[in-house]
Protein backbone atom coordinates (compact mmCIF):
# COMPACT_ATOMS: atom_id res chain seq x y z
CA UNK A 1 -13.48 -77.95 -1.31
CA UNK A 2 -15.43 -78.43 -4.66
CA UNK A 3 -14.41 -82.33 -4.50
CA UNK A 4 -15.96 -82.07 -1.00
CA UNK A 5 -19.26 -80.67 -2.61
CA UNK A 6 -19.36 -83.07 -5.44
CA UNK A 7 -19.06 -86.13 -3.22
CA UNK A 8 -22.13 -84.65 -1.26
CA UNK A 9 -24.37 -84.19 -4.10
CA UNK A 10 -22.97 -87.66 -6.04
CA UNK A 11 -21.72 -89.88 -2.79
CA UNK A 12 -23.12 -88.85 -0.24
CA UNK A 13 -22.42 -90.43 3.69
CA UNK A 14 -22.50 -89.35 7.11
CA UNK A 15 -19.41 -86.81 7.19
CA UNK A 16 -20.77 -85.25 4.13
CA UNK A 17 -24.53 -85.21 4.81
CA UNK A 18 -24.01 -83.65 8.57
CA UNK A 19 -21.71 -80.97 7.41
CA UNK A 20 -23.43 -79.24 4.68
CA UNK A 21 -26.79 -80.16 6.11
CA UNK A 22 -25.39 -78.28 8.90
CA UNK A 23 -24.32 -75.56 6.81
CA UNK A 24 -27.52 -74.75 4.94
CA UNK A 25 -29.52 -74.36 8.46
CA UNK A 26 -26.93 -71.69 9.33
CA UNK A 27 -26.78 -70.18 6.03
CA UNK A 28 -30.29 -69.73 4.43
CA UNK A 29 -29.27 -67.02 2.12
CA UNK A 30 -27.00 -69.13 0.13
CA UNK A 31 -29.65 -71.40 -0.71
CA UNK A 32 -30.65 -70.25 -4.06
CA UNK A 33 -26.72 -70.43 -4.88
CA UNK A 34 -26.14 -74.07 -3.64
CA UNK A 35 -29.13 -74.90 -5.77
CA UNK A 36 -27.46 -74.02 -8.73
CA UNK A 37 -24.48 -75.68 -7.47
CA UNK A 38 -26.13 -79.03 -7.53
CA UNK A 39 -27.84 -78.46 -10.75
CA UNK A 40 -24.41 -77.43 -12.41
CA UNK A 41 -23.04 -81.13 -10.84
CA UNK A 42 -26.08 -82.82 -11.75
CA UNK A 43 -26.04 -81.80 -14.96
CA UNK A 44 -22.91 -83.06 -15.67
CA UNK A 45 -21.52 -87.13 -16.10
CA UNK A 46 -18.26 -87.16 -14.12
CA UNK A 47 -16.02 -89.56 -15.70
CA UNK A 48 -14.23 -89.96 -12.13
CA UNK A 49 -16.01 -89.81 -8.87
CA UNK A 50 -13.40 -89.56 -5.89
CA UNK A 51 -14.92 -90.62 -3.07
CA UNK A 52 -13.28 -88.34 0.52
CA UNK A 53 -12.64 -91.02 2.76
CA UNK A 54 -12.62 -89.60 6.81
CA UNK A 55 -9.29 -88.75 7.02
CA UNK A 56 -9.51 -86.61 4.46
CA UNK A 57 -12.86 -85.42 5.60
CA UNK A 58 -11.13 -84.55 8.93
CA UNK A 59 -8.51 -82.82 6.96
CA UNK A 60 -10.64 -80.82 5.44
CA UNK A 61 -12.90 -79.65 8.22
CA UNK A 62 -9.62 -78.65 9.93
CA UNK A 63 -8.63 -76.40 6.30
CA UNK A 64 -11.82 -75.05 6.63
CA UNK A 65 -11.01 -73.97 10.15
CA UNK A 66 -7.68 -72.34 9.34
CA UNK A 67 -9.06 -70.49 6.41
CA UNK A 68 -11.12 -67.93 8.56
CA UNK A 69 -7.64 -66.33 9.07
CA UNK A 70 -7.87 -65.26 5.17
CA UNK A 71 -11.97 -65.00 4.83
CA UNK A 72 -15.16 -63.49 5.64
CA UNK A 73 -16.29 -66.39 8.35
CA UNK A 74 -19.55 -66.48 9.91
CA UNK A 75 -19.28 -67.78 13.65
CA UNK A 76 -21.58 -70.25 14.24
CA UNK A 77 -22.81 -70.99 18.38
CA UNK A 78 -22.81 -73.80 19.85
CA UNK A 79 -26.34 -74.84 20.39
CA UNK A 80 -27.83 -77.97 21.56
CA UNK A 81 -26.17 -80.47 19.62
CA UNK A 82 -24.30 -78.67 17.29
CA UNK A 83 -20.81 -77.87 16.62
CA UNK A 84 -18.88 -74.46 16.72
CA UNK A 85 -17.41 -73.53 13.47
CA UNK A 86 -16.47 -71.14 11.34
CA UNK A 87 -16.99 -71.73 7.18
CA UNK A 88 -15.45 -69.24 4.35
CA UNK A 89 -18.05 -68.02 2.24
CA UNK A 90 -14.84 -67.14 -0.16
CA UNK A 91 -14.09 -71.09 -0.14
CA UNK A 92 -17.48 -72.24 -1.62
CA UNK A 93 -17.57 -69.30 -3.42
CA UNK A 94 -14.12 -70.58 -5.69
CA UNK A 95 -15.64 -74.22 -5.49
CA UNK A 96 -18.58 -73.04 -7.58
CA UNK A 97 -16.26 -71.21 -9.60
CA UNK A 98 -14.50 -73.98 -10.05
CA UNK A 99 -17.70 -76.28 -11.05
CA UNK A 100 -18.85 -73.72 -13.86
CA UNK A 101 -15.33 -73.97 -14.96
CA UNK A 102 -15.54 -77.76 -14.94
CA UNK A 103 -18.63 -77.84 -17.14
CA UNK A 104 -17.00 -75.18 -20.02
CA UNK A 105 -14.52 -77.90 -20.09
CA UNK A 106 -16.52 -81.00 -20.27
CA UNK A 107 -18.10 -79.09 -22.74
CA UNK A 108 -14.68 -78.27 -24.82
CA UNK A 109 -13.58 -82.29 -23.95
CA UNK A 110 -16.51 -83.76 -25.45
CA UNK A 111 -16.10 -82.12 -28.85
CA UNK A 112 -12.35 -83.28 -29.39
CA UNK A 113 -12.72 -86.80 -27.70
CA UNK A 114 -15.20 -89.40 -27.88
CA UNK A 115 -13.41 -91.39 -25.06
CA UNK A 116 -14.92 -88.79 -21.78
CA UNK A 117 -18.82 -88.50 -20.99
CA UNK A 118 -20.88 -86.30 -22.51
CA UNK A 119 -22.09 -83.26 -20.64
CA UNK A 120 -25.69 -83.79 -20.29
CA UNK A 121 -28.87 -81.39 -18.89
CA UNK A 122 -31.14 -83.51 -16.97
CA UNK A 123 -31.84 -81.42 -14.31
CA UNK A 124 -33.70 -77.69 -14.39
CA UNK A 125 -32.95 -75.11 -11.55
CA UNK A 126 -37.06 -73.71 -11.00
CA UNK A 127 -38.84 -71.27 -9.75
CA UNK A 128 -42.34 -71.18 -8.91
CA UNK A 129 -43.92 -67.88 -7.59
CA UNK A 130 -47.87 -66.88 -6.96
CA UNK A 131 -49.12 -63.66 -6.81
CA UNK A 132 -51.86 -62.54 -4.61
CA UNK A 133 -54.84 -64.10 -5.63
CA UNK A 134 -53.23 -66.92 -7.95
CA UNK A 135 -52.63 -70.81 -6.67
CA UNK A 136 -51.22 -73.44 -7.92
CA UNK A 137 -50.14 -77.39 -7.92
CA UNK A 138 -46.53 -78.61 -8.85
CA UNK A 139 -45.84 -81.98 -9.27
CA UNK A 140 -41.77 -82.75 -8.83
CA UNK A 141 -39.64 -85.86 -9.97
CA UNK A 142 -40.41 -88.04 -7.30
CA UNK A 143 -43.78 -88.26 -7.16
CA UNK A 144 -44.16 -85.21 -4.36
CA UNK A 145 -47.11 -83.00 -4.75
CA UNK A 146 -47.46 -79.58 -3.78
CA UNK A 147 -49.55 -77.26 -3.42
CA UNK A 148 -48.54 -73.35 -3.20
CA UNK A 149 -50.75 -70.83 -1.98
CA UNK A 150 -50.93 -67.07 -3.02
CA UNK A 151 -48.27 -64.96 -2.40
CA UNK A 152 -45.49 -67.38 -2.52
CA UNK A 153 -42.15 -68.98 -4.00
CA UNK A 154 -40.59 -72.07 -4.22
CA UNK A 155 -37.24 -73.12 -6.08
CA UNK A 156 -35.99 -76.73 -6.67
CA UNK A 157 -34.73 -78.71 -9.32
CA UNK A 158 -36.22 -80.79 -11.49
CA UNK A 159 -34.55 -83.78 -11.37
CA UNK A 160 -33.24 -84.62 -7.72
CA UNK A 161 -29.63 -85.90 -6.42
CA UNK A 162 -28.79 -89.05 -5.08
CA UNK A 163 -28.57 -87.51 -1.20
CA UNK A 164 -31.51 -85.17 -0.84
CA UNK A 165 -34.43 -83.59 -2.19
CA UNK A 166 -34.16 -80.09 -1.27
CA UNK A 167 -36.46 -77.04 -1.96
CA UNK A 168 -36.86 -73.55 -0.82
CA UNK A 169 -39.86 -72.21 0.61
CA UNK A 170 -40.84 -68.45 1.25
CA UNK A 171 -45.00 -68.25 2.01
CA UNK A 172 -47.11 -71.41 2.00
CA UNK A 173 -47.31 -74.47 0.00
CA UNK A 174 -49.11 -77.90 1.52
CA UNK A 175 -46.34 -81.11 1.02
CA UNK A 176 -47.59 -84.52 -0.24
CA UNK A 177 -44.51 -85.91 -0.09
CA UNK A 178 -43.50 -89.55 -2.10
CA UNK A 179 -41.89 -91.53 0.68
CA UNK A 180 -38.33 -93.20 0.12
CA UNK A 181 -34.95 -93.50 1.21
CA UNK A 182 -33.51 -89.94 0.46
CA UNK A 183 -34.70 -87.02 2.88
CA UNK A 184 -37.09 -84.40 1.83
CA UNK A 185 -35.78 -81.17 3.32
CA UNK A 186 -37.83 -77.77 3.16
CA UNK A 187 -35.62 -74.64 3.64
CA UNK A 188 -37.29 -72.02 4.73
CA UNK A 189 -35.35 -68.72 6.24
CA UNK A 190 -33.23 -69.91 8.73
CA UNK A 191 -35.26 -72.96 9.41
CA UNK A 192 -35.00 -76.99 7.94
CA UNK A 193 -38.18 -79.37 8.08
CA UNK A 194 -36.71 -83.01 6.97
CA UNK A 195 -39.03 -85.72 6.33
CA UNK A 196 -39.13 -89.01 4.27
CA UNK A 197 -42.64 -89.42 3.24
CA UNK A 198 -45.10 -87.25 4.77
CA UNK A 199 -48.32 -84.35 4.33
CA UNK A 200 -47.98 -81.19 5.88
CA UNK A 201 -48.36 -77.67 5.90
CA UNK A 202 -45.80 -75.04 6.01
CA UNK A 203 -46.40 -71.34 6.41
CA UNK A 204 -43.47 -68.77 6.58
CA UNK A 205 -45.15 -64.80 7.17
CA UNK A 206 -43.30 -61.88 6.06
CA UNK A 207 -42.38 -61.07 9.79
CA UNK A 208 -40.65 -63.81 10.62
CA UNK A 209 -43.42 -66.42 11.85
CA UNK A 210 -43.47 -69.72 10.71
CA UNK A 211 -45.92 -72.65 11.51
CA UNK A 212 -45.63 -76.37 10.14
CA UNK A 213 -48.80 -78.42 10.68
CA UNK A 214 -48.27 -82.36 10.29
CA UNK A 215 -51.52 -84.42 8.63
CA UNK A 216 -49.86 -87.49 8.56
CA UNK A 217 -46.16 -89.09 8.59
CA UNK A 218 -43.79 -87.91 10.67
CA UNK A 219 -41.75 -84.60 10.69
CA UNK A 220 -38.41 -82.88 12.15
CA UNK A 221 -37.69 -79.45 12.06
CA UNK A 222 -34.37 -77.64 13.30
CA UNK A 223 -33.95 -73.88 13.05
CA UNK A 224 -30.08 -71.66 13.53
CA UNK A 225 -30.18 -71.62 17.07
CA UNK A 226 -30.10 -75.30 17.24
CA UNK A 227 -33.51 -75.63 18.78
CA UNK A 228 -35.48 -79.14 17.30
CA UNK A 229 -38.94 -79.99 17.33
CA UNK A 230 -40.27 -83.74 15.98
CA UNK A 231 -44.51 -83.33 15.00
CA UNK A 232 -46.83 -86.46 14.88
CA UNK A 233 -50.47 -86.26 12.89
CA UNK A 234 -52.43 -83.33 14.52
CA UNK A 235 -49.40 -81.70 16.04
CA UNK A 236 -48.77 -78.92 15.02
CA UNK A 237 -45.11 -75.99 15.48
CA UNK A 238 -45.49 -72.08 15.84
CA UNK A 239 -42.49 -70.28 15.94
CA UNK A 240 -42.98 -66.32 16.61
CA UNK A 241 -41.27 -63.66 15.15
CA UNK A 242 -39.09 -63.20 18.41
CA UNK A 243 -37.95 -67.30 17.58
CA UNK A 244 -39.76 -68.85 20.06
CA UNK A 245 -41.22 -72.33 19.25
CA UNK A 246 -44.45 -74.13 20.67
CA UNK A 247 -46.00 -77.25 19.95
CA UNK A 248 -49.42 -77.09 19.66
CA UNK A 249 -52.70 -78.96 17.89
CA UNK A 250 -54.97 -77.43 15.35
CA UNK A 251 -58.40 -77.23 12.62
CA UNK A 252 -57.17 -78.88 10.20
CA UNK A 253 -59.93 -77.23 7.90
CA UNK A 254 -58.78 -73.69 9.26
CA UNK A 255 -54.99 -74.40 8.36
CA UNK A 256 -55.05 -76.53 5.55
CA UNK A 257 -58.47 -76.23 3.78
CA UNK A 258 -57.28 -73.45 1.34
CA UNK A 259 -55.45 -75.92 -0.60
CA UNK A 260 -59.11 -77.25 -1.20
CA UNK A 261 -60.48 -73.65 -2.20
CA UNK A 262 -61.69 -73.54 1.68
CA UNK A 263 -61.57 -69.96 3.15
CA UNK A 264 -61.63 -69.88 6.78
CA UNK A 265 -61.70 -67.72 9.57
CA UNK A 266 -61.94 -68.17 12.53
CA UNK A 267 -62.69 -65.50 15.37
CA UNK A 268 -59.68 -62.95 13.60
CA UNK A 269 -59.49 -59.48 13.69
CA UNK A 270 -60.66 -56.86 11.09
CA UNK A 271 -56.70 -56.61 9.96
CA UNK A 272 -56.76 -60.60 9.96
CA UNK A 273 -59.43 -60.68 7.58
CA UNK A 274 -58.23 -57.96 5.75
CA UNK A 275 -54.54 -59.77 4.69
CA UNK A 276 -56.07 -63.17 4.19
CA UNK A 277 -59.16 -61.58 1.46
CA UNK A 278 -56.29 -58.93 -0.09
CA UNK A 279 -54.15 -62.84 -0.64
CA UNK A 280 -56.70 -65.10 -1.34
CA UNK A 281 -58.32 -62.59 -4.12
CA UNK A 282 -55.45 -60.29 -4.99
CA UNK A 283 -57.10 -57.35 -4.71
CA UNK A 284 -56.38 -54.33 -2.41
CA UNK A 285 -59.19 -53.36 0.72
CA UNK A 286 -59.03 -49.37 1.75
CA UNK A 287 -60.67 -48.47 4.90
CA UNK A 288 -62.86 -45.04 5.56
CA UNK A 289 -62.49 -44.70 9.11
CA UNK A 290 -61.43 -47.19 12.03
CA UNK A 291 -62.78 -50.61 12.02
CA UNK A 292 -63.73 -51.97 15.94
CA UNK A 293 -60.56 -53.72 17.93
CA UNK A 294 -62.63 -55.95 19.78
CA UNK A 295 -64.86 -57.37 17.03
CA UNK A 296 -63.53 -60.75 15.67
CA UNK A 297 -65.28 -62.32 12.32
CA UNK A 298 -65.52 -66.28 11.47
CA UNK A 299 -67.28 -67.98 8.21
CA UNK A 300 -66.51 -70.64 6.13
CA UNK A 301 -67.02 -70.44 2.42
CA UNK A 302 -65.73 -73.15 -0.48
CA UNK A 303 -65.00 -71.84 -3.76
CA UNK A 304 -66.80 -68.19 -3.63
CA UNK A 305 -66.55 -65.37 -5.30
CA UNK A 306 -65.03 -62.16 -3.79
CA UNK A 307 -68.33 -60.28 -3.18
CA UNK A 308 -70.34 -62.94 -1.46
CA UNK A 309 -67.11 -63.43 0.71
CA UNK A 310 -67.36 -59.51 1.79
CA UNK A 311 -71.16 -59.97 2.29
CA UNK A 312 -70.90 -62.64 4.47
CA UNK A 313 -68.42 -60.97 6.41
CA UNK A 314 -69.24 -57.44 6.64
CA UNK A 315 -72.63 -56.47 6.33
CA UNK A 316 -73.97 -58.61 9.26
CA UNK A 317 -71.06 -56.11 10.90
CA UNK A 318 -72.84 -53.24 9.81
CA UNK A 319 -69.79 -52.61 7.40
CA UNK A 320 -70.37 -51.54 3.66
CA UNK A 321 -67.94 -52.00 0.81
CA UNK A 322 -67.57 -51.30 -2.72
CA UNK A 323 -65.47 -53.41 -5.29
CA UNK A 324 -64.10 -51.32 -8.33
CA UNK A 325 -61.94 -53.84 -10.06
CA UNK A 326 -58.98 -54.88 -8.08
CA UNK A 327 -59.97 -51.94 -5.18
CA UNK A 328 -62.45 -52.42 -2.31
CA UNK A 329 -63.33 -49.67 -0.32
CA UNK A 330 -65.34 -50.11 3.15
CA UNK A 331 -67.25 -47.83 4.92
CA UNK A 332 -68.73 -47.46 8.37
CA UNK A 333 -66.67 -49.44 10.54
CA UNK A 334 -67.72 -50.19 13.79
């Protein structure tokens, strides 16, 4: 199974890509750990690269199959155009094992022989997160560009593979993505967004809702259930917490313009307004009393400061607040 990895992340072809591609959409938690994994093989000059020809690919998708008999498997349903399987988390588990093992002796090789690679570190396993009220821009080895927005994390590694560029998303970060052969595939929860050279937004809330909103290029997204979605420029996906996915347009000032230090709203509610200030400033907004259900508050404002945003928004409301460092208090809701 660890050969099977390794050919992935150093040769990879179309058994290889398609079944751990497949994999990662139906496990998202093991992400962060198949991360390292490619780090650990990146980082490392194989002196010998077998390459699994499809016999041997069969066999081993038919080992794979056997082994639930002695593993933990998680059944995977068929949906749409995907397979039914069943994949030992135990199996990967002793191929990573196997790979930190591998480097300890590359390590132990290259000090008593001069005649096997050297180990080398190239590649960095990161991870970026923003607090409330902090955002930032990451540049990555390809030339991609990202932005990431308060309240969010991102892991990749420095120095990509020769198969994919893979990162992990939880929040919001705006793609600029370099275009070129390899695929550039978000992960975020249970959901892939693959694209070669693209801009777009990608929001994943807290509760399960997710929304990817294409600027320009082209992008395809495929969640666990097997349910796929391709956007074009304007187009934009909403996926709600229950899972269900519409294609819809959108502002792209309203979605995209805080990468640009544009707040926006937009006819939301008080609670709307309330998450998106208590984000974009990192502060924390108390309420004395209950704010109106039916009022909705929109405003545009580039670059200001926390108490001309609650000005604009509240006291034409008949709303008053008080800021006390990182604490805002408002009174008289109506």
């Amino acid at each position: 199974m660890d050969d099977f990895f390794i050919q992935w992340v150093k040769h990879p072809n179309e058994n290889n890509k398609h079944f751990w591609e497949k994999w990662l959409t139906q496990n998202p938690e093991k992400r962060d750990v198949v991360l390292q994994a490619i780090f650990i093989i990146s980082s490392v000059k194989y002196q010998d690269n077998p390459i699994m020809d499809d016999n041997c690919y069969v066999e081993t998708f038919e080992n794979i199959i056997k082994a639930k008999s002695i593993s933990e498997p998680k059944k995977l349903q068929r949906a749409g155009s995907f397979l039914d399987f069943s994949f030992p988390w135990r199996g990967i588990a002793a191929g990573l094992l196997i790979l930190f093992c591998l480097g300890i002796s590359f390590q132990m090789i290259v000090q008593t022989s001069k005649n096997v690679d050297q180990q080398t570190y190239s590649s960095t396993l990161i991870k970026r997160t923003n607090p409330a009220g902090k955002k930032s821009v990451l540049s990555l080895s390809d030339g991609t560009k990202i932005f990431l927005n308060s309240g969010s994390e991102i892991s990749y590694i420095s120095e990509f593979n020769d198969s994919i560029r893979l990162v992990s998303l939880e929040g919001e970060a705006f793609f600029e993505v370099q275009k070129e052969a390899r695929p550039f595939v978000v992960e975020t929860g249970q959901t892939q967004i693959m694209v070669l050279g693209t801009s777009f937004n990608v929001n994943k809330k807290k509760n399960g809702a997710l929304s990817v909103a294409l600027v320009t290029g082209k992008v395809n997204i495929k969640d666990e259930k097997g349910n796929q979605m391709s956007l074009s420029p304007s187009e934009m996906m909403m996926r709600d917490k229950e899972g269900a996915l519409l294609k819809t347009s959108f502002d792209p000032l309203y979605i995209t313009g805080w990468k640009d230090k544009v707040l926006v709203f937009k006819r939301n509610s008080f609670f709307e307004v309330k998450e998106k200030v208590e984000n974009w400033f990192g502060v924390k907004i108390l309420l004395q009393g209950r704010p109106n259900a039916n009022m909705t508050y929109s405003g545009i404002y580039k670059d200001e400061n926390l108490e001309n945003v609650l000005s604009g928004i509240f006291l034409s409301s008949g709303l008053a607040f008080k800021i006390e460092d990182k604490i805002v208090t408002i009174t008289n809701p109506i």
